[in-house]
PDB file of N, CA and C in Angstrom:
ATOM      1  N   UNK A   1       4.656 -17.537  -9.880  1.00  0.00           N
ATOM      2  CA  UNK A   1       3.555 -16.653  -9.561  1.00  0.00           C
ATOM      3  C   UNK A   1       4.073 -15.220  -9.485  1.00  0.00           C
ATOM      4  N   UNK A   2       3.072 -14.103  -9.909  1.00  0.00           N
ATOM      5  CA  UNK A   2       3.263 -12.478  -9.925  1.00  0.00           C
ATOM      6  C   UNK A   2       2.287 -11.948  -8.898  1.00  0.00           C
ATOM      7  N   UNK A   3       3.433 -11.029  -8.321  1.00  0.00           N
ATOM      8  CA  UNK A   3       2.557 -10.051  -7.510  1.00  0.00           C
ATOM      9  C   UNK A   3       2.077  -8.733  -8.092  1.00  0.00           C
ATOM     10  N   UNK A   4       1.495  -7.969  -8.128  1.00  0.00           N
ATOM     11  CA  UNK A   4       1.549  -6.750  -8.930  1.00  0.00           C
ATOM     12  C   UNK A   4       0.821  -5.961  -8.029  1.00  0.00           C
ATOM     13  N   UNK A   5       1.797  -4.895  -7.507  1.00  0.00           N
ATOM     14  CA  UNK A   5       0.811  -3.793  -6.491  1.00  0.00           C
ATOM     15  C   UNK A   5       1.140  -2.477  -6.448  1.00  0.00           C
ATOM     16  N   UNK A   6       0.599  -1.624  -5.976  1.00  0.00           N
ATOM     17  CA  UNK A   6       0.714  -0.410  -6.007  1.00  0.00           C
ATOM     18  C   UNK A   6       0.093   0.376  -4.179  1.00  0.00           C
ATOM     19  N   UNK A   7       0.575   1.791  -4.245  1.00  0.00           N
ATOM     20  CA  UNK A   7       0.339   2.194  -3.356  1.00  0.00           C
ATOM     21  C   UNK A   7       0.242   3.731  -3.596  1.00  0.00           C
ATOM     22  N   UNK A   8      -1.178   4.126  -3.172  1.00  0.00           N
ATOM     23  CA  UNK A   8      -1.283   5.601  -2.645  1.00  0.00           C
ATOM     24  C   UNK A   8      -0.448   6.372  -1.689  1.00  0.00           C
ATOM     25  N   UNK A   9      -0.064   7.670  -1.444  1.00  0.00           N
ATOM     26  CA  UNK A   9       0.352   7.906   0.031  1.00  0.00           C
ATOM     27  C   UNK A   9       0.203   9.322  -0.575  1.00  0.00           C
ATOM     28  N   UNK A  10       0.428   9.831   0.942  1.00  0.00           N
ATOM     29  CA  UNK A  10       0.548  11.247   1.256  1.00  0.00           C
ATOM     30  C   UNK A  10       0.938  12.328   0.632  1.00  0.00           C
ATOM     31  N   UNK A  11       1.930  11.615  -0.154  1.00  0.00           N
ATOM     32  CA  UNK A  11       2.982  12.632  -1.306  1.00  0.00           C
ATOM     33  C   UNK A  11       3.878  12.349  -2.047  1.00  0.00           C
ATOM     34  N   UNK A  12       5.688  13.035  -1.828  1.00  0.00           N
ATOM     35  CA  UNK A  12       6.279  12.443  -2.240  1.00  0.00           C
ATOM     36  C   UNK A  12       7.324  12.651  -1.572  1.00  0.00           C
ATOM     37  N   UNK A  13       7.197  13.447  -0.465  1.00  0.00           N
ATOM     38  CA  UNK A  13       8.295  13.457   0.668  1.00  0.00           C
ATOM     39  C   UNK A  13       8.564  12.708   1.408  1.00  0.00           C
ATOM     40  N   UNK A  14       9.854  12.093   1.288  1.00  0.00           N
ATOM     41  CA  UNK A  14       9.811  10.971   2.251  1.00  0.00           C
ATOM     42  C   UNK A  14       9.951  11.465   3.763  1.00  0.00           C
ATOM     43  N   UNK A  15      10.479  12.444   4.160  1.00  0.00           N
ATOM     44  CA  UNK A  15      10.166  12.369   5.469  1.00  0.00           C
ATOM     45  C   UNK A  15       9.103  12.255   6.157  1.00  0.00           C
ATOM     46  N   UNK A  16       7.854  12.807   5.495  1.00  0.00           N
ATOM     47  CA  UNK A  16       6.085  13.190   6.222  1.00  0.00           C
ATOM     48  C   UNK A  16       5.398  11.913   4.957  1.00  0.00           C
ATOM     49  N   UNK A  17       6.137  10.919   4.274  1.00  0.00           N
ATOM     50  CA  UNK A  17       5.576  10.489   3.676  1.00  0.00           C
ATOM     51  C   UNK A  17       4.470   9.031   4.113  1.00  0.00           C
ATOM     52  N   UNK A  18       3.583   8.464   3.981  1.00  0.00           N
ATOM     53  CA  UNK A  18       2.787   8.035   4.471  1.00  0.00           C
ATOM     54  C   UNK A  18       1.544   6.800   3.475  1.00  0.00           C
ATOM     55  N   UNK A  19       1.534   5.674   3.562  1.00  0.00           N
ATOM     56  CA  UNK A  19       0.760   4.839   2.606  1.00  0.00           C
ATOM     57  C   UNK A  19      -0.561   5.200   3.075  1.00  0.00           C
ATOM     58  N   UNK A  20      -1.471   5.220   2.045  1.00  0.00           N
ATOM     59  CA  UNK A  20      -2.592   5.378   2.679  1.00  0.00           C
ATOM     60  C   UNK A  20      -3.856   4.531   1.628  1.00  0.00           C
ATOM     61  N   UNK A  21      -2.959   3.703   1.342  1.00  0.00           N
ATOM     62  CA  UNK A  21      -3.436   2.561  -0.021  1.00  0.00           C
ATOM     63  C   UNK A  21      -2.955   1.891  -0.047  1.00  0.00           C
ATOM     64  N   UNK A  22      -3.020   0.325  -0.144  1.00  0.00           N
ATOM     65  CA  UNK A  22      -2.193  -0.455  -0.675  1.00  0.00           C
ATOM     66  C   UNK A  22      -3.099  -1.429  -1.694  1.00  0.00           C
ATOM     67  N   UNK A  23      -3.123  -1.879  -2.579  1.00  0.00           N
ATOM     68  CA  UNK A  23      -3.525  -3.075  -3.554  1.00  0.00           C
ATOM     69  C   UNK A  23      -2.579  -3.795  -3.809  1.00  0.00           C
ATOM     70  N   UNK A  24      -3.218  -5.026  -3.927  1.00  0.00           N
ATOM     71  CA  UNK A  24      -2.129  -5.991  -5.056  1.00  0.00           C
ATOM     72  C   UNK A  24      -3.039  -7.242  -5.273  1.00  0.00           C
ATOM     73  N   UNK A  25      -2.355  -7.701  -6.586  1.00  0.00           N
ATOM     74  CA  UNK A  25      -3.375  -8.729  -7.053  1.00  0.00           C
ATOM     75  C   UNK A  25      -2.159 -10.014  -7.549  1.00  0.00           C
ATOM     76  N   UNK A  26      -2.445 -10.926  -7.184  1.00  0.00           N
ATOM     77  CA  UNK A  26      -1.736 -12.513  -7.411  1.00  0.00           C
ATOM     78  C   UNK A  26      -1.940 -13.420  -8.271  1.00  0.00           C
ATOM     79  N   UNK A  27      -1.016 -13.430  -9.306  1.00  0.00           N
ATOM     80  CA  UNK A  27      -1.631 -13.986 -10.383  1.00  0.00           C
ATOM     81  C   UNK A  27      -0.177 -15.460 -10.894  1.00  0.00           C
ATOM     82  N   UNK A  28      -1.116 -16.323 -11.391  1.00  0.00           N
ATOM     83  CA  UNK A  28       0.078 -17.883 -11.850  1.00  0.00           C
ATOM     84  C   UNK A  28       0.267 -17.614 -13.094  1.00  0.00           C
ATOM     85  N   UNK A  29       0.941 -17.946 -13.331  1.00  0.00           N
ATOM     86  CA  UNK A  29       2.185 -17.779 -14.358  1.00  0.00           C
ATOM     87  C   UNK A  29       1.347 -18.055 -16.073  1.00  0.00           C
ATOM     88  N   UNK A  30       0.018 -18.303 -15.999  1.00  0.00           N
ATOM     89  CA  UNK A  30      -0.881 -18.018 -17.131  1.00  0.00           C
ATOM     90  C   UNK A  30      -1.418 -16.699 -17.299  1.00  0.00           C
ATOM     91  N   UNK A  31      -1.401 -15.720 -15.980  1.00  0.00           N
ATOM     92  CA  UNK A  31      -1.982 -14.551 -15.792  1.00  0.00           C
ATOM     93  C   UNK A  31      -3.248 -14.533 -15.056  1.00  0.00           C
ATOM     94  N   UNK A  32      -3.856 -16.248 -14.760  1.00  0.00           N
ATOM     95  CA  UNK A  32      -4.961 -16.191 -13.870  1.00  0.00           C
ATOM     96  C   UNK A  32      -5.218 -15.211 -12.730  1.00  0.00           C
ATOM     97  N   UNK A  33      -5.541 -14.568 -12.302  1.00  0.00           N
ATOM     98  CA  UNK A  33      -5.720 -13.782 -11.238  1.00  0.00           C
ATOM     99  C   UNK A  33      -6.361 -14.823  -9.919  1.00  0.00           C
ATOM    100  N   UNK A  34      -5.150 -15.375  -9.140  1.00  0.00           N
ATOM    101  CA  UNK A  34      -5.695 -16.183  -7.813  1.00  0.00           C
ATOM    102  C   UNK A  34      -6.236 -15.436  -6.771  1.00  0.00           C
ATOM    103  N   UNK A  35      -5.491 -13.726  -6.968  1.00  0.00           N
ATOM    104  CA  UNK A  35      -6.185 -13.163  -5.035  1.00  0.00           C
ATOM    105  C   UNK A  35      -6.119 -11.899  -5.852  1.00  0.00           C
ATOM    106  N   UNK A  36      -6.622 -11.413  -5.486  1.00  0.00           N
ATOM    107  CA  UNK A  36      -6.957  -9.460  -5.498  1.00  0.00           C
ATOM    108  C   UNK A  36      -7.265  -8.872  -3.600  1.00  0.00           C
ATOM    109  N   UNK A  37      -6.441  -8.177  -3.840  1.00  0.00           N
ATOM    110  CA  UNK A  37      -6.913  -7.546  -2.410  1.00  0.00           C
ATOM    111  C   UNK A  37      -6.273  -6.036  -2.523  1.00  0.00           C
ATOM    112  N   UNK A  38      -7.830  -4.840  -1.897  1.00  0.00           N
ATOM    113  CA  UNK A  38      -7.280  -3.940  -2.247  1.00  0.00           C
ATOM    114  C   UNK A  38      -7.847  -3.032  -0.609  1.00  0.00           C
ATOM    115  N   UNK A  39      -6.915  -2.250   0.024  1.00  0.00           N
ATOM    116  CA  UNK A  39      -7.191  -1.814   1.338  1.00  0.00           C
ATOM    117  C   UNK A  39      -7.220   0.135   1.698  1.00  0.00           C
ATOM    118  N   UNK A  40      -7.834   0.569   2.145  1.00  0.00           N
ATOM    119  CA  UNK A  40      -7.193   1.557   2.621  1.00  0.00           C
ATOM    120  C   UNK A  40      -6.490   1.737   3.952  1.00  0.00           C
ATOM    121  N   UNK A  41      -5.829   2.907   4.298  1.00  0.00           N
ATOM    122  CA  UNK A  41      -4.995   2.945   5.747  1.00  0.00           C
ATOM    123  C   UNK A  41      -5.908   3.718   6.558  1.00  0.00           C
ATOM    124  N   UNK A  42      -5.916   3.421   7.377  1.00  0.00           N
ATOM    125  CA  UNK A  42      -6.978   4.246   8.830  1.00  0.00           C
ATOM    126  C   UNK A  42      -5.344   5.061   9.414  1.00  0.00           C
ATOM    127  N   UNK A  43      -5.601   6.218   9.256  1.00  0.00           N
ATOM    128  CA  UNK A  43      -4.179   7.123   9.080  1.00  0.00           C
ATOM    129  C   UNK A  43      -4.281   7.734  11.146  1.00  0.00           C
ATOM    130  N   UNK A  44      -3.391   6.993  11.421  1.00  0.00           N
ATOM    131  CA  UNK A  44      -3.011   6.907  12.836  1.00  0.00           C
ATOM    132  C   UNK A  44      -2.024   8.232  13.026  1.00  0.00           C
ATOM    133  N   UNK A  45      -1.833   9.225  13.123  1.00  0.00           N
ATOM    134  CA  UNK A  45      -1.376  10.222  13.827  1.00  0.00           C
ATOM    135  C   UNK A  45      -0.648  10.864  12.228  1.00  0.00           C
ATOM    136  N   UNK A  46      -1.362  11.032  11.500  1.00  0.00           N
ATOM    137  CA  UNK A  46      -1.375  11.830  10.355  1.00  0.00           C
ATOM    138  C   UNK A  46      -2.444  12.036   9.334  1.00  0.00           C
ATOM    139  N   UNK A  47      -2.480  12.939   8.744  1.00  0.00           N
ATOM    140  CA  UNK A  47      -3.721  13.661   7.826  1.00  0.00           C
ATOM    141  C   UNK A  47      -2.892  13.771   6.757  1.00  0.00           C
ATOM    142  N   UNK A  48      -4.066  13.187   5.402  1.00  0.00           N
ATOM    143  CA  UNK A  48      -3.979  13.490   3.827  1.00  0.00           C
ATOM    144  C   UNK A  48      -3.790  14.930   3.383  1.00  0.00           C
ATOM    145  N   UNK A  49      -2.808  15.327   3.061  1.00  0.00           N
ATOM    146  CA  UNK A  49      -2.688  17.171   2.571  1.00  0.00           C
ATOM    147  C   UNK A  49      -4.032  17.066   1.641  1.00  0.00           C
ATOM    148  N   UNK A  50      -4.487  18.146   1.330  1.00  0.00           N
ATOM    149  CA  UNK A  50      -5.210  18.444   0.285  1.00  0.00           C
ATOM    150  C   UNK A  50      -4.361  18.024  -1.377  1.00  0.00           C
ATOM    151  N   UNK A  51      -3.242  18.463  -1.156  1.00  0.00           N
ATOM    152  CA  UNK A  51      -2.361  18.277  -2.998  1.00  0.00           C
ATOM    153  C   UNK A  51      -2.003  16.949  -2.604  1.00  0.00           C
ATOM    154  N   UNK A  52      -2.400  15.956  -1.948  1.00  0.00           N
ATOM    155  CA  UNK A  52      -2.440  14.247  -1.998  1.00  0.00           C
ATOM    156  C   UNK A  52      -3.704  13.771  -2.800  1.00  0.00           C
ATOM    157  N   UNK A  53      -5.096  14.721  -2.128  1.00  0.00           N
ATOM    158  CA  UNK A  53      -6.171  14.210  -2.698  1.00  0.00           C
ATOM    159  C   UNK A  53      -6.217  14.740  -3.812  1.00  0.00           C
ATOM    160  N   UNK A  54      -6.218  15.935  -4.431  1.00  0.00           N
ATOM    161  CA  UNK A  54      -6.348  16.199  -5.353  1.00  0.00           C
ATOM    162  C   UNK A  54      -5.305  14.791  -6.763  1.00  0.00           C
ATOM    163  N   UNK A  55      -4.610  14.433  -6.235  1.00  0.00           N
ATOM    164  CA  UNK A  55      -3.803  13.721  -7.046  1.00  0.00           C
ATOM    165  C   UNK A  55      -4.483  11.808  -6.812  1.00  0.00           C
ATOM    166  N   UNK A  56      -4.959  11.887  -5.334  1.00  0.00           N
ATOM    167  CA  UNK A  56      -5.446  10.528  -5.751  1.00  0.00           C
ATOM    168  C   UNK A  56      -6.824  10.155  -5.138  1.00  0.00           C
ATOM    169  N   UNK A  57      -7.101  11.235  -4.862  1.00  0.00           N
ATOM    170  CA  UNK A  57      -8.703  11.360  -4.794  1.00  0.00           C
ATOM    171  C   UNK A  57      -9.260  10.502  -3.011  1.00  0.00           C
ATOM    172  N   UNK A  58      -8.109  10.418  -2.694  1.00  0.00           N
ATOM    173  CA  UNK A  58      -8.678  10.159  -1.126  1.00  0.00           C
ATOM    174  C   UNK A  58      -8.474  10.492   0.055  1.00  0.00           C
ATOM    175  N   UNK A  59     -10.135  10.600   0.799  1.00  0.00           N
ATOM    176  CA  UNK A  59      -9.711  11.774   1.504  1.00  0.00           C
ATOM    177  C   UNK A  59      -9.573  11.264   3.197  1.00  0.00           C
ATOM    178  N   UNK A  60      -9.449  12.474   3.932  1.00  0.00           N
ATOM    179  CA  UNK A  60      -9.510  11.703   5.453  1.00  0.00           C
ATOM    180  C   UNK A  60     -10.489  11.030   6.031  1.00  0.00           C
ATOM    181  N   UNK A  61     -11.816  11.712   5.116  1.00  0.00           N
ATOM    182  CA  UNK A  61     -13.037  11.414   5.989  1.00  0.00           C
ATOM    183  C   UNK A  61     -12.928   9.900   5.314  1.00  0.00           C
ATOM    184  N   UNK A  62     -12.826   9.700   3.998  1.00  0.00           N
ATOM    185  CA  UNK A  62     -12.554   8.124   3.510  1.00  0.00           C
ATOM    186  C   UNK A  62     -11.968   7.056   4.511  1.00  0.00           C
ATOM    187  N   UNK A  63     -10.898   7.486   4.937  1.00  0.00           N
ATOM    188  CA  UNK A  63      -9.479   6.607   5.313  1.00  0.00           C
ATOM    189  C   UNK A  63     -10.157   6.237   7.293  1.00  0.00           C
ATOM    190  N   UNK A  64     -10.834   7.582   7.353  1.00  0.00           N
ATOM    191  CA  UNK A  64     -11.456   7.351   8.955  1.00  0.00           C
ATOM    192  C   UNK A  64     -12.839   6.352   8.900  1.00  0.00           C
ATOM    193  N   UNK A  65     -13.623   6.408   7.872  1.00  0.00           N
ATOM    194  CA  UNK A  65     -14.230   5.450   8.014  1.00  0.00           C
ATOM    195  C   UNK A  65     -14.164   4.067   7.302  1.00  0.00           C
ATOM    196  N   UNK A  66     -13.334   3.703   6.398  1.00  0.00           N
ATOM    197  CA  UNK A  66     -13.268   2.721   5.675  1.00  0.00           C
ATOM    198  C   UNK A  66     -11.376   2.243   5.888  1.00  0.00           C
ATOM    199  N   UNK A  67     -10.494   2.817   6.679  1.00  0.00           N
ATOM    200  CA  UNK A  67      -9.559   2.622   6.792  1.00  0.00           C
ATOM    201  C   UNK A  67      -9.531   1.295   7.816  1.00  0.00           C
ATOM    202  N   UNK A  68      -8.187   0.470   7.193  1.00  0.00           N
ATOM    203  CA  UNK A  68      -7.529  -0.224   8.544  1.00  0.00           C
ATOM    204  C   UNK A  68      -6.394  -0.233   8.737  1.00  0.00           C
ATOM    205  N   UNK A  69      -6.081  -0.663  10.114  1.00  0.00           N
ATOM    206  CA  UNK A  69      -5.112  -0.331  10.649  1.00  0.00           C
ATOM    207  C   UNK A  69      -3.732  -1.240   9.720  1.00  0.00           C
ATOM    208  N   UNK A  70      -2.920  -0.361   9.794  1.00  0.00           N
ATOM    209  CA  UNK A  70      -2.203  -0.926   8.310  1.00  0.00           C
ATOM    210  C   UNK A  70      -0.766  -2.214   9.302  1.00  0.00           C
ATOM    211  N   UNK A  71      -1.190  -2.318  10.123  1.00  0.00           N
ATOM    212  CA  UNK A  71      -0.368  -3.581  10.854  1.00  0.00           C
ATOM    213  C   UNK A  71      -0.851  -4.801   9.911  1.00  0.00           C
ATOM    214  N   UNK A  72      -2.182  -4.921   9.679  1.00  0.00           N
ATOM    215  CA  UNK A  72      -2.556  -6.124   9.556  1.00  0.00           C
ATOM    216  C   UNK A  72      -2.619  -6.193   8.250  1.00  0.00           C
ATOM    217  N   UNK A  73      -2.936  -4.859   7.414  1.00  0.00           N
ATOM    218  CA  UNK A  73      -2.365  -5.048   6.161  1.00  0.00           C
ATOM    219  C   UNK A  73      -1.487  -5.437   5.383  1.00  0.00           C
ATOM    220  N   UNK A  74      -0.180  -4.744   6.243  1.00  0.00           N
ATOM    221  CA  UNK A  74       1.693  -5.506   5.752  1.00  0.00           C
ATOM    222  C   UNK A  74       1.769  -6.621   5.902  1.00  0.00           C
ATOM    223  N   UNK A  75       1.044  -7.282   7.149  1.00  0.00           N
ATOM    224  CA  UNK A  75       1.107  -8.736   7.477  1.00  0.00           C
ATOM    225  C   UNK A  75       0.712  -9.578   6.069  1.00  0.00           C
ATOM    226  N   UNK A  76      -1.015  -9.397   5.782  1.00  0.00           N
ATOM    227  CA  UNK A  76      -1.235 -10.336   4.894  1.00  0.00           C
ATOM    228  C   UNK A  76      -0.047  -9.588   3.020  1.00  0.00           C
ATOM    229  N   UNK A  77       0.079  -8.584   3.337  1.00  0.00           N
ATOM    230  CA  UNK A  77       0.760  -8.483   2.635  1.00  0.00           C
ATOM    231  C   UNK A  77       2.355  -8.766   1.830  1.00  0.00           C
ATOM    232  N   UNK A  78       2.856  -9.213   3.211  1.00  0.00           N
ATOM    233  CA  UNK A  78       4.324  -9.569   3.385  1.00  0.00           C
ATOM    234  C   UNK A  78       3.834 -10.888   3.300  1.00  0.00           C
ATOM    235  N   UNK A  79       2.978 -11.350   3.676  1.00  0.00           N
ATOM    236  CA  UNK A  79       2.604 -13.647   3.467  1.00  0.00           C
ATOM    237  C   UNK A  79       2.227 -13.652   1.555  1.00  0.00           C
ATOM    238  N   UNK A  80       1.638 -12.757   1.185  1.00  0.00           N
ATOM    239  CA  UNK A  80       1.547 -12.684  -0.401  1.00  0.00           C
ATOM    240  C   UNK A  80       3.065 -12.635  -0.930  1.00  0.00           C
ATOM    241  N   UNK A  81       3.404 -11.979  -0.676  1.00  0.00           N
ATOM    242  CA  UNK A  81       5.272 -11.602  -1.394  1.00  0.00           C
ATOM    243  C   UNK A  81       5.876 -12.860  -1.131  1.00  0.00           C
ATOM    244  N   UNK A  82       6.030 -13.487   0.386  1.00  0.00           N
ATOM    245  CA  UNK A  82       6.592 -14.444  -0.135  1.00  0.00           C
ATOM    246  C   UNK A  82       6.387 -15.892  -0.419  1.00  0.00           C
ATOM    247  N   UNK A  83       4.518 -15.989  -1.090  1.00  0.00           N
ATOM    248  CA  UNK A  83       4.388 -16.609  -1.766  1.00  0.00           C
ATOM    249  C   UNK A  83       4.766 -17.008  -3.184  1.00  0.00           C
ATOM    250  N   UNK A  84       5.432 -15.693  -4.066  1.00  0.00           N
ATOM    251  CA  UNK A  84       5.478 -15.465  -5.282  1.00  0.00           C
ATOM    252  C   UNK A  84       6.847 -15.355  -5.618  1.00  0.00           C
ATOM    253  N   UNK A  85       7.028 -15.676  -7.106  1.00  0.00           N
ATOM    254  CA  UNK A  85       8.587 -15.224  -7.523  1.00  0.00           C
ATOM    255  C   UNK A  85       8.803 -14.330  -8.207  1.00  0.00           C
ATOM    256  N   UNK A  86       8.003 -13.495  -8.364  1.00  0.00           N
ATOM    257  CA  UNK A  86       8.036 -12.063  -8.909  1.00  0.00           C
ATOM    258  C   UNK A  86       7.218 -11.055  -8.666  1.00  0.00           C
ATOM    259  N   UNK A  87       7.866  -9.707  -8.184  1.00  0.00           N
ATOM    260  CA  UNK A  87       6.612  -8.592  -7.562  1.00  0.00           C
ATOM    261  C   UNK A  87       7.440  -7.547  -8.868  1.00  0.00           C
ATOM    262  N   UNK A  88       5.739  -7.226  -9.354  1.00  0.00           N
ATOM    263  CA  UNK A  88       5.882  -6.159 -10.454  1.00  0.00           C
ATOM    264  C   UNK A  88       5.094  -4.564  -9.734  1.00  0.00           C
ATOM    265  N   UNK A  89       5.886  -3.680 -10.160  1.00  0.00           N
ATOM    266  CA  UNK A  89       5.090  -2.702  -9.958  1.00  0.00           C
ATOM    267  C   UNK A  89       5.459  -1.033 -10.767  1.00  0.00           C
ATOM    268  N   UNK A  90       4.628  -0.343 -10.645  1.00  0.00           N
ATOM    269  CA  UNK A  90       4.720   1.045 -11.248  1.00  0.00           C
ATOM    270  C   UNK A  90       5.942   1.555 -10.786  1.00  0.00           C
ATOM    271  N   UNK A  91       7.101   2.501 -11.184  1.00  0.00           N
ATOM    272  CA  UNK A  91       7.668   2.814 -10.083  1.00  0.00           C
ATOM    273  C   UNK A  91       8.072   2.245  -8.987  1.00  0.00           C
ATOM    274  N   UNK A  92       8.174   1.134  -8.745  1.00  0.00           N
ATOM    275  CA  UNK A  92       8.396   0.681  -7.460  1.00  0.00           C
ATOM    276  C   UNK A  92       9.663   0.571  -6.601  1.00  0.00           C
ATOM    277  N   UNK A  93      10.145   1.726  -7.172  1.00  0.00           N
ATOM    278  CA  UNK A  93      11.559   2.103  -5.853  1.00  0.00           C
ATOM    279  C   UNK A  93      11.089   2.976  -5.261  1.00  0.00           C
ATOM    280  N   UNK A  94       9.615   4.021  -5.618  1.00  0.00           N
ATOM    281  CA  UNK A  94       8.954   4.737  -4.379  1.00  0.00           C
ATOM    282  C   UNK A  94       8.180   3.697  -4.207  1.00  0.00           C
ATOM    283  N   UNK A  95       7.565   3.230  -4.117  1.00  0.00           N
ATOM    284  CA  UNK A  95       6.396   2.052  -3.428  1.00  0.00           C
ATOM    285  C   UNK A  95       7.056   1.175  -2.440  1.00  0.00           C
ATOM    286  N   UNK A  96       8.225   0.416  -3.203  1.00  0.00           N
ATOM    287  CA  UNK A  96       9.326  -0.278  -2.063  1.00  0.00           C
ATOM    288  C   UNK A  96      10.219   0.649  -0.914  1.00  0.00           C
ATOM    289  N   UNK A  97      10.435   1.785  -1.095  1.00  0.00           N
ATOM    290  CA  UNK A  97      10.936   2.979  -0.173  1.00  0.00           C
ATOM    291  C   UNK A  97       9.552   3.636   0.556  1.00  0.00           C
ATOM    292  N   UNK A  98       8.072   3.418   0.383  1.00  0.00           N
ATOM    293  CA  UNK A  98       7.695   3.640   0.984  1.00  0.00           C
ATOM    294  C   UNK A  98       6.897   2.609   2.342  1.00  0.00           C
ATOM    295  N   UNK A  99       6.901   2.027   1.263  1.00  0.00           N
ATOM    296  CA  UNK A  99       6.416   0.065   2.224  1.00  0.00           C
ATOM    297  C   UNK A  99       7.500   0.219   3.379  1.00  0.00           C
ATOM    298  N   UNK A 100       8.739   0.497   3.199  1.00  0.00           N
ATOM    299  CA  UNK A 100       9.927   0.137   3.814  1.00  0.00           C
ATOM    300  C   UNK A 100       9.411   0.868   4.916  1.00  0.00           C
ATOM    301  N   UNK A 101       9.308   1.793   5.240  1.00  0.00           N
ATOM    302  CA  UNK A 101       9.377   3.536   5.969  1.00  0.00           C
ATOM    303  C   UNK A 101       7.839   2.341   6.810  1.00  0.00           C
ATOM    304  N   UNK A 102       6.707   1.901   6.161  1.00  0.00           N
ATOM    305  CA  UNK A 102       5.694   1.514   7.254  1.00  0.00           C
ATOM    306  C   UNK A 102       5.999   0.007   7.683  1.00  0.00           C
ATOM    307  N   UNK A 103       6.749  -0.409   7.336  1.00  0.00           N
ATOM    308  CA  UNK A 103       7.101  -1.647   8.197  1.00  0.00           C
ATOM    309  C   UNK A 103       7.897  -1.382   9.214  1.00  0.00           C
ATOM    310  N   UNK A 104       8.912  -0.563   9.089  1.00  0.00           N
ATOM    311  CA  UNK A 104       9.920  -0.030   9.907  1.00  0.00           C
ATOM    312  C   UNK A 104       8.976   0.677  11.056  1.00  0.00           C
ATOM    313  N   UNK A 105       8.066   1.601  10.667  1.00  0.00           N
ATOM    314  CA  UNK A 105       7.073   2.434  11.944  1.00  0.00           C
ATOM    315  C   UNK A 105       6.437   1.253  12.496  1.00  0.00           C
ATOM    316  N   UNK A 106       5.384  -0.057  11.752  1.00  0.00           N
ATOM    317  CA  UNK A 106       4.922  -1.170  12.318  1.00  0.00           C
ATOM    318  C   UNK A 106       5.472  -1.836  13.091  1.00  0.00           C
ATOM    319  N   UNK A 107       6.945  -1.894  12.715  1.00  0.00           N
ATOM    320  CA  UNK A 107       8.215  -2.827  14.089  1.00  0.00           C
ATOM    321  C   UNK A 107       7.776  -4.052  13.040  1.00  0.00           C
ATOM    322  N   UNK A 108       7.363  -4.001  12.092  1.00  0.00           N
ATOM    323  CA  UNK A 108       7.537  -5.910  11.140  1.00  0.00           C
ATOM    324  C   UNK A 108       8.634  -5.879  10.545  1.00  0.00           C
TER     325      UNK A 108
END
């Protein structure tokens, strides 16, 4: 099975850097698509710069009302990963360096 996900955030600084998206979709080894799940972050003691949205089009007022709290996101997200034997993604030494940075703030 494939994972394939991606993630929005804040920028590209890792120090102030910040997920504020996560998707991923689960698919068996025909390419069936078994799970899709796609979330935003309810941004807990930080704000989207303006040159974030402009680049991915989402904004605070988005993330404050349609956001969740991204604890419970990593959770079902980390039970997907290690359902699977392969996670594909764009870039994903910033996506995996940034996942890293919110599990580490989550304490998972």
């Amino acid at each position: 099975m494939f994972l394939i996900f991606d993630t929005e955030t804040t920028g590209i600084i890792s120090s102030s850097l910040r997920v504020i998206e996560l998707a991923w979709v689960v698919c068996d080894e025909h390419r069936v698509v078994l799970k899709q799940e796609s979330h935003l972050i309810y941004p807990q003691g930080f704000f989207v710069p303006a040159a974030a949205t402009k680049v991915n089009h989402i904004t605070n007022e988005m993330l404050h009302k349609d956001g969740e709290p991204i604890e419970g996101v990593l959770e079902k997200f980390a039970k997907d990963v290690q359902n699977v034997e392969y996670i594909i993604a764009h870039n994903i030494s910033f996506d995996i360096n940034a996942l890293d940075k919110e599990f580490r703030l989550a304490g998972i």
